[in-house]
N, C-alpha and C. Protein backbone atom coordinates (compact mmCIF):
# COMPACT_ATOMS: atom_id res chain seq x y z
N UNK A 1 22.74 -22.08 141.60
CA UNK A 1 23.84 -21.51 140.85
C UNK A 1 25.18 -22.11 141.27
N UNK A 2 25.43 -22.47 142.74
CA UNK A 2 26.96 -23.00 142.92
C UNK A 2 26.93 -24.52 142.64
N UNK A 3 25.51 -25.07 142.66
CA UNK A 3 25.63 -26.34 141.81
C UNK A 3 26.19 -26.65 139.75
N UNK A 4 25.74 -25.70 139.82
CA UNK A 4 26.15 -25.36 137.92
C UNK A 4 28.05 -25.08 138.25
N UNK A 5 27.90 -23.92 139.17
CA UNK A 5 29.65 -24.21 138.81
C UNK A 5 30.03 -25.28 138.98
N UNK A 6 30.12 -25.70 140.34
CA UNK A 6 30.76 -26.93 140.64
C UNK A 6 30.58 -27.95 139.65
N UNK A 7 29.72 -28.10 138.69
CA UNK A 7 29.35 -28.80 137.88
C UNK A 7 30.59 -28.74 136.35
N UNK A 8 30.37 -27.58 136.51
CA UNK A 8 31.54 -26.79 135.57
C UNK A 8 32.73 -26.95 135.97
N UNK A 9 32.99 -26.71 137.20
CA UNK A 9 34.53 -26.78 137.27
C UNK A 9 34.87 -28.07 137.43
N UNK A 10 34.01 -29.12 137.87
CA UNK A 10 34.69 -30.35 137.68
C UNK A 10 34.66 -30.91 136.34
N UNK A 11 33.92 -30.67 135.22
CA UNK A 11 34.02 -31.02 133.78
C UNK A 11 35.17 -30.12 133.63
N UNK A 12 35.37 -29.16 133.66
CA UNK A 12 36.47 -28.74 133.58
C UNK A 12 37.91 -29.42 133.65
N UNK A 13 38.35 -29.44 134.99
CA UNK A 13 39.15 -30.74 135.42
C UNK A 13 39.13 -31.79 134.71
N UNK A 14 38.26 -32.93 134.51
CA UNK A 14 37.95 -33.51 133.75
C UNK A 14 38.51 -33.50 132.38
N UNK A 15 38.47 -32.64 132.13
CA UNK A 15 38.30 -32.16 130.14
C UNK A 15 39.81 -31.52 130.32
N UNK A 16 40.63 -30.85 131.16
CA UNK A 16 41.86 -30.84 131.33
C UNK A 16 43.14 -31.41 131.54
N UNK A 17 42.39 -32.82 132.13
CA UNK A 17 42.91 -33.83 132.59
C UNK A 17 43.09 -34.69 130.96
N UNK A 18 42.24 -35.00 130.63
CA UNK A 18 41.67 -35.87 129.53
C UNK A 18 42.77 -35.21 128.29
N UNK A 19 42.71 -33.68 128.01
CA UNK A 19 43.32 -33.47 127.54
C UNK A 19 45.32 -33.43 127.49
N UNK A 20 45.51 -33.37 128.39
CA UNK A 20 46.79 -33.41 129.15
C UNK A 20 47.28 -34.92 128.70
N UNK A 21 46.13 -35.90 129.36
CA UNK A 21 46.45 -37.24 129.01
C UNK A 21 46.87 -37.72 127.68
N UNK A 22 46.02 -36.98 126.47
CA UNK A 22 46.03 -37.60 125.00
C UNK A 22 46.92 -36.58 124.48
N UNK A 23 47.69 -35.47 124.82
CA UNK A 23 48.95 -34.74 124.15
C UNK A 23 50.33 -35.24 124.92
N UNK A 24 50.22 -36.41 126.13
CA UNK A 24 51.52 -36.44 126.35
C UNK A 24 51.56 -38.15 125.94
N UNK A 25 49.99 -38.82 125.43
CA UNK A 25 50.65 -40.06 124.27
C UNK A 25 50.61 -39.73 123.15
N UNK A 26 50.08 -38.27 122.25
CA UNK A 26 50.57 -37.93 121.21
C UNK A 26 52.64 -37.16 121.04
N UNK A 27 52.92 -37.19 122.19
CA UNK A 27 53.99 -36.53 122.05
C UNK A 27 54.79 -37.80 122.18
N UNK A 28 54.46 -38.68 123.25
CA UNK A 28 55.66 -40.07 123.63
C UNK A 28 55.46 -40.84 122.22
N UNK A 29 54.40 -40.69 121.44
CA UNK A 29 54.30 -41.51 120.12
C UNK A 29 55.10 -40.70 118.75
N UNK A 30 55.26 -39.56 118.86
CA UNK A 30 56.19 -38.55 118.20
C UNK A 30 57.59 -39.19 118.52
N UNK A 31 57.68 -39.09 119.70
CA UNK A 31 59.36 -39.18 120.35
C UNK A 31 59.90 -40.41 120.04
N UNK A 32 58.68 -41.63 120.39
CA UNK A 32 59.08 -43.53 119.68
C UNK A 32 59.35 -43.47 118.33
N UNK A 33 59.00 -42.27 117.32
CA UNK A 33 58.73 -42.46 115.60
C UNK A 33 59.85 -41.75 115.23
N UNK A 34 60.55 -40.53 115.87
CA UNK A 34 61.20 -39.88 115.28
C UNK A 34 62.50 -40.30 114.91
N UNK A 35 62.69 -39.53 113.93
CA UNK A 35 64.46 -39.95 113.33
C UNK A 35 65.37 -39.42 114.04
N UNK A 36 65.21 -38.25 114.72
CA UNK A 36 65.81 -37.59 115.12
C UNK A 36 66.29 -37.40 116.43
N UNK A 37 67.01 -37.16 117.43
CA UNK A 37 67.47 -37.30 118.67
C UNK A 37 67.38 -38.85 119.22
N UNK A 38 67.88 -39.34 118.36
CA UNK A 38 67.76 -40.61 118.92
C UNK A 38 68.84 -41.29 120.33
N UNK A 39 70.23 -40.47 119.75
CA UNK A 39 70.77 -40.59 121.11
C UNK A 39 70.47 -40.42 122.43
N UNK A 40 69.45 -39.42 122.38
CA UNK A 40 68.62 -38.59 124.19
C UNK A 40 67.80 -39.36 124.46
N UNK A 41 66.72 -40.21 122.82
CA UNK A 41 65.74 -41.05 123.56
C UNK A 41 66.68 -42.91 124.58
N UNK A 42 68.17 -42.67 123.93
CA UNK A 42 68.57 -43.99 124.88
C UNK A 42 68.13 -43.59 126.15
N UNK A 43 68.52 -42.24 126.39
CA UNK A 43 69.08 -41.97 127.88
C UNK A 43 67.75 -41.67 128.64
N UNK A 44 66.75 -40.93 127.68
CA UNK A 44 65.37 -40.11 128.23
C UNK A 44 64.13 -40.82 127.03
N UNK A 45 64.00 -42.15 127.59
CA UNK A 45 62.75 -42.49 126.56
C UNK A 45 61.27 -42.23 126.72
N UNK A 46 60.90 -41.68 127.86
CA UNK A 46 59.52 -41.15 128.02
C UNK A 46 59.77 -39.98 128.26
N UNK A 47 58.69 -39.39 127.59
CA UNK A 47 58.11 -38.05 128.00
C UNK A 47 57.92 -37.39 129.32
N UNK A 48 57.88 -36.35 129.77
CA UNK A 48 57.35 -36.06 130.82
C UNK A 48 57.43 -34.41 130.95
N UNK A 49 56.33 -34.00 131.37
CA UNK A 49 56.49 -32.78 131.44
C UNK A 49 57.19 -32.03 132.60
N UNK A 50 57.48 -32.56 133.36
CA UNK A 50 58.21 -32.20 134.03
C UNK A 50 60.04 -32.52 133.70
N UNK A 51 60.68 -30.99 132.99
CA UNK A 51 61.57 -31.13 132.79
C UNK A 51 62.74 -31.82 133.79
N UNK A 52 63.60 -32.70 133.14
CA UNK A 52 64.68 -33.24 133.72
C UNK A 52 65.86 -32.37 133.96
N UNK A 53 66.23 -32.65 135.24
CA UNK A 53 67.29 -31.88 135.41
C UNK A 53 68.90 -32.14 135.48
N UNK A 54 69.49 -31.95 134.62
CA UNK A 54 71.16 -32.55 134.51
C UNK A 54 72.45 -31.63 134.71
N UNK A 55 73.36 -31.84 135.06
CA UNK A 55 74.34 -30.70 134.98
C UNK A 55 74.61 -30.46 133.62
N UNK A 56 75.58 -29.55 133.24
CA UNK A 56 76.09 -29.12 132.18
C UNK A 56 76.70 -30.17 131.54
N UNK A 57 77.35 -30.88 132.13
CA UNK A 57 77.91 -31.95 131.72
C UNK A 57 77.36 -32.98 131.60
N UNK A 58 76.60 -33.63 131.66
CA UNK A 58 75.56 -34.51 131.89
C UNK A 58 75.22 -34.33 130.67
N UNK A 59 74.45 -33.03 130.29
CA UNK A 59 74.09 -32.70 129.25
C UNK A 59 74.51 -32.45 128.05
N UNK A 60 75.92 -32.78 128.00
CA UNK A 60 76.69 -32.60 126.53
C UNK A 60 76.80 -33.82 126.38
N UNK A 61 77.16 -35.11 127.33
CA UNK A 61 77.26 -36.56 127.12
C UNK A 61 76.00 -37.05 126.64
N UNK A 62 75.03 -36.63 127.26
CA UNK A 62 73.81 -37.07 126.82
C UNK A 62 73.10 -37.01 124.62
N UNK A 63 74.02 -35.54 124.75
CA UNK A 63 73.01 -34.41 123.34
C UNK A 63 74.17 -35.14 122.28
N UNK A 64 75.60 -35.62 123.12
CA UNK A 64 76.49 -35.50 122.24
C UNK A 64 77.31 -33.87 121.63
N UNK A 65 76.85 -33.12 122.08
CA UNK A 65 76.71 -31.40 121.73
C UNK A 65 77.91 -31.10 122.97
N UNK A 66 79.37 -31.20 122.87
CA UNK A 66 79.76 -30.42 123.82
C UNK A 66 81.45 -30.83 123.24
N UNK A 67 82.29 -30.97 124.06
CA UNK A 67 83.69 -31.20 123.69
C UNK A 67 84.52 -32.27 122.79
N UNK A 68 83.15 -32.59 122.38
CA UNK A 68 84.03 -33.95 121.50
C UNK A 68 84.22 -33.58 119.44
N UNK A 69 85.14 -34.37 119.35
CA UNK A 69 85.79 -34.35 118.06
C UNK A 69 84.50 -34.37 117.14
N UNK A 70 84.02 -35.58 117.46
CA UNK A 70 82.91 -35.38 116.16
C UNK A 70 81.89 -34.55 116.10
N UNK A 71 81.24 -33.70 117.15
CA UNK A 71 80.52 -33.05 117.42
C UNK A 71 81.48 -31.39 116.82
N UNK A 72 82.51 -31.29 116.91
CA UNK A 72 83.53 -30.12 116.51
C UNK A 72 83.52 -30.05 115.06
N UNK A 73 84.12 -31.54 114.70
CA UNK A 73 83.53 -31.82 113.24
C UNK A 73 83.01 -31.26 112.51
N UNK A 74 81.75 -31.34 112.79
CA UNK A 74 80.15 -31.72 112.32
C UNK A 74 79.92 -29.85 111.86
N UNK A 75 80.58 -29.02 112.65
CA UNK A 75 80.15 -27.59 112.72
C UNK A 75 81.91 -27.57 111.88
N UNK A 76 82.84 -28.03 111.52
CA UNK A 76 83.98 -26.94 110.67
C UNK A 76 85.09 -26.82 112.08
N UNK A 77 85.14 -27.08 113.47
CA UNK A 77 85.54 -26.52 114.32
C UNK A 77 87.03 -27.44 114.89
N UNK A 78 86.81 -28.41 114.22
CA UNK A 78 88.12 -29.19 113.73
C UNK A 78 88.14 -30.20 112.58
N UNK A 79 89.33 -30.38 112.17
CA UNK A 79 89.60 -30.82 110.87
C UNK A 79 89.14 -32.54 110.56
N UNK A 80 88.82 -33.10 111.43
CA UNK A 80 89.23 -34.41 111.81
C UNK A 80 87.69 -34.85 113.02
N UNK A 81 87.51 -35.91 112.62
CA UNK A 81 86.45 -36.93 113.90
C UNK A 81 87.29 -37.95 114.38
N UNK A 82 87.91 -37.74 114.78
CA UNK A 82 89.09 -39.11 115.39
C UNK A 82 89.91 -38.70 116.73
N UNK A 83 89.29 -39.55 117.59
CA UNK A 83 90.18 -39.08 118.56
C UNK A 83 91.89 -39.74 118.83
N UNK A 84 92.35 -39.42 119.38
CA UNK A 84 94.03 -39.40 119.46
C UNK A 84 94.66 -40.94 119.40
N UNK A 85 93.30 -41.75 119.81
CA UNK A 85 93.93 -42.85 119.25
C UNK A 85 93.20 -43.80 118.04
N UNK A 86 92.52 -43.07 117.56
CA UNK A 86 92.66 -43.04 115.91
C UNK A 86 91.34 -43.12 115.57
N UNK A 87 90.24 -43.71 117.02
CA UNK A 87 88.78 -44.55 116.18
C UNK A 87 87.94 -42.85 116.46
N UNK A 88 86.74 -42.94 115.97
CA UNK A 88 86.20 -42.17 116.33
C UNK A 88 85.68 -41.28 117.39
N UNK A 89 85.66 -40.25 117.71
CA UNK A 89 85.74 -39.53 119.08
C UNK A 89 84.46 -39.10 119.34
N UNK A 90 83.59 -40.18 119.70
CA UNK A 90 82.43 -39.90 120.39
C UNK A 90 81.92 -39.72 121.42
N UNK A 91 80.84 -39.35 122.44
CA UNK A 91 81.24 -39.37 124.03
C UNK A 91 81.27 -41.05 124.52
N UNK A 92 80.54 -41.93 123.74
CA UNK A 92 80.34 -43.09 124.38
C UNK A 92 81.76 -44.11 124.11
N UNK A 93 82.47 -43.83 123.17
CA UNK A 93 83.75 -44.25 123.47
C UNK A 93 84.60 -43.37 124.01
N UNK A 94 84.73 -42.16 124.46
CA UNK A 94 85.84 -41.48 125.20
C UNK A 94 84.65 -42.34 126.43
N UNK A 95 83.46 -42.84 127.17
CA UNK A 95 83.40 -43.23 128.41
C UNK A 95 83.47 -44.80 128.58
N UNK A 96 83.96 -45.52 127.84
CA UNK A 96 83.78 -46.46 127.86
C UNK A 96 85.03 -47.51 127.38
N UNK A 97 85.86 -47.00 126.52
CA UNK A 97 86.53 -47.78 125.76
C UNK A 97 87.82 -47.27 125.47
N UNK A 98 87.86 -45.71 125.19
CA UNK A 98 88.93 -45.24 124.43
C UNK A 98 90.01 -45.58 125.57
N UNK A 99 91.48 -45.88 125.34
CA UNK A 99 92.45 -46.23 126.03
C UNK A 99 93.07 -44.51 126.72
N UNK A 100 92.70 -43.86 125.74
CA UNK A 100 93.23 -42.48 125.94
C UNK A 100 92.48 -41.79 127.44
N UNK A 101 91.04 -42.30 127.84
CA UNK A 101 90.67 -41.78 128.25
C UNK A 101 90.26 -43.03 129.69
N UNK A 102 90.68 -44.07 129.29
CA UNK A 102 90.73 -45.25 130.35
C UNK A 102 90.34 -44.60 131.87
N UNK A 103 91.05 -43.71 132.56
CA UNK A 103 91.04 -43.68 133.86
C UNK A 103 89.71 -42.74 134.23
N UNK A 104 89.00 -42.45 133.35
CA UNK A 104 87.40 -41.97 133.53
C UNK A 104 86.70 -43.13 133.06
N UNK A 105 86.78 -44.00 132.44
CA UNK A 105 85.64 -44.62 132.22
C UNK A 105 84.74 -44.96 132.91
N UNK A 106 83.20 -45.15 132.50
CA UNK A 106 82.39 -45.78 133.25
C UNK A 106 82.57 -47.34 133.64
N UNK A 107 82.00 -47.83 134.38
CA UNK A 107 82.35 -49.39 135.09
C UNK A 107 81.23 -50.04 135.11
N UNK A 108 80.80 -50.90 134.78
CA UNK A 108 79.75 -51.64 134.90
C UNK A 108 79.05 -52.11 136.47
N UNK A 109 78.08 -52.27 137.08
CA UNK A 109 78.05 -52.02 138.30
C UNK A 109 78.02 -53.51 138.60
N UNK A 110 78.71 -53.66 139.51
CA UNK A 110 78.52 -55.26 140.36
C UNK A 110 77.30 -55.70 140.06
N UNK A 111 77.35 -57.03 140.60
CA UNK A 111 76.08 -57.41 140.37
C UNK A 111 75.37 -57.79 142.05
C-alpha cells in the first residue's frame, strides 16, 4: 500500500509540475501576442509567477497610470496631453528628454 502512494504522489508531482510548465508558456505566449499592455511588457517581458515587486513609483512609470498629463487626459482629469514645454507628457519623456524635467533624468550608464 505505501508503494501505490508513493507511486501516486510522485505522478502527482509530476502531473503538477507538467502542468504548471504548459500554463506559464500558454500565458508568456498570451503576453508576446497581446495588444495590450505593451508598455509593461518593455519593462516585464516574461512571465513569472512570482510577483514582482516595485515601489509605488516605479509602478506608475512603468503602467504609465500615475501623475502624468496624458494619463490625466485619457480619464477627463485635464484638459490637455502636453507637458509645459509643449511635446507630449509622457513618463518616458518627462525621464529622459523633457528640458522641464532635465535635472531627474535618467543617464545612460558608462560603459
Amino acid at each position: 500500500m505505501a508503494v501505490l502512494s508513493t507511486s501516486i504522489s510522485i505522478f502527482l508531482n509530476l502531473a503538477l509540475k507538467d502542468l504548471k510548465k504548459c500554463s506559464l508558456e500558454i500565458w508568456q505566449d498570451r503576453w508576446n501576442l497581446s495588444e495590450t499592455g505593451r508598455r509593461n511588457f518593455l519593462f516585464v517581458p516574461q512571465v513569472n509567477i512570482n510577483r514582482a515587486s516595485f515601489n509605488s513609483r516605479t509602478n506608475q512609470f512603468i503602467t504609465a497610470h500615475g501623475p502624468f498629463v496624458t494619463y490625466l487626459h485619457r480619464f477627463g482629469l485635464c484638459s490637455h496631453d502636453r507637458c509645459f514645454c509643449g511635446a507630449e507628457g509622457d513618463p518616458n519623456r518627462y525621464a529622459t528628454v523633457c528640458p522641464v524635467t532635465k535635472p531627474f533624468h535618467f543617464t545612460k550608464p558608462s560603459a
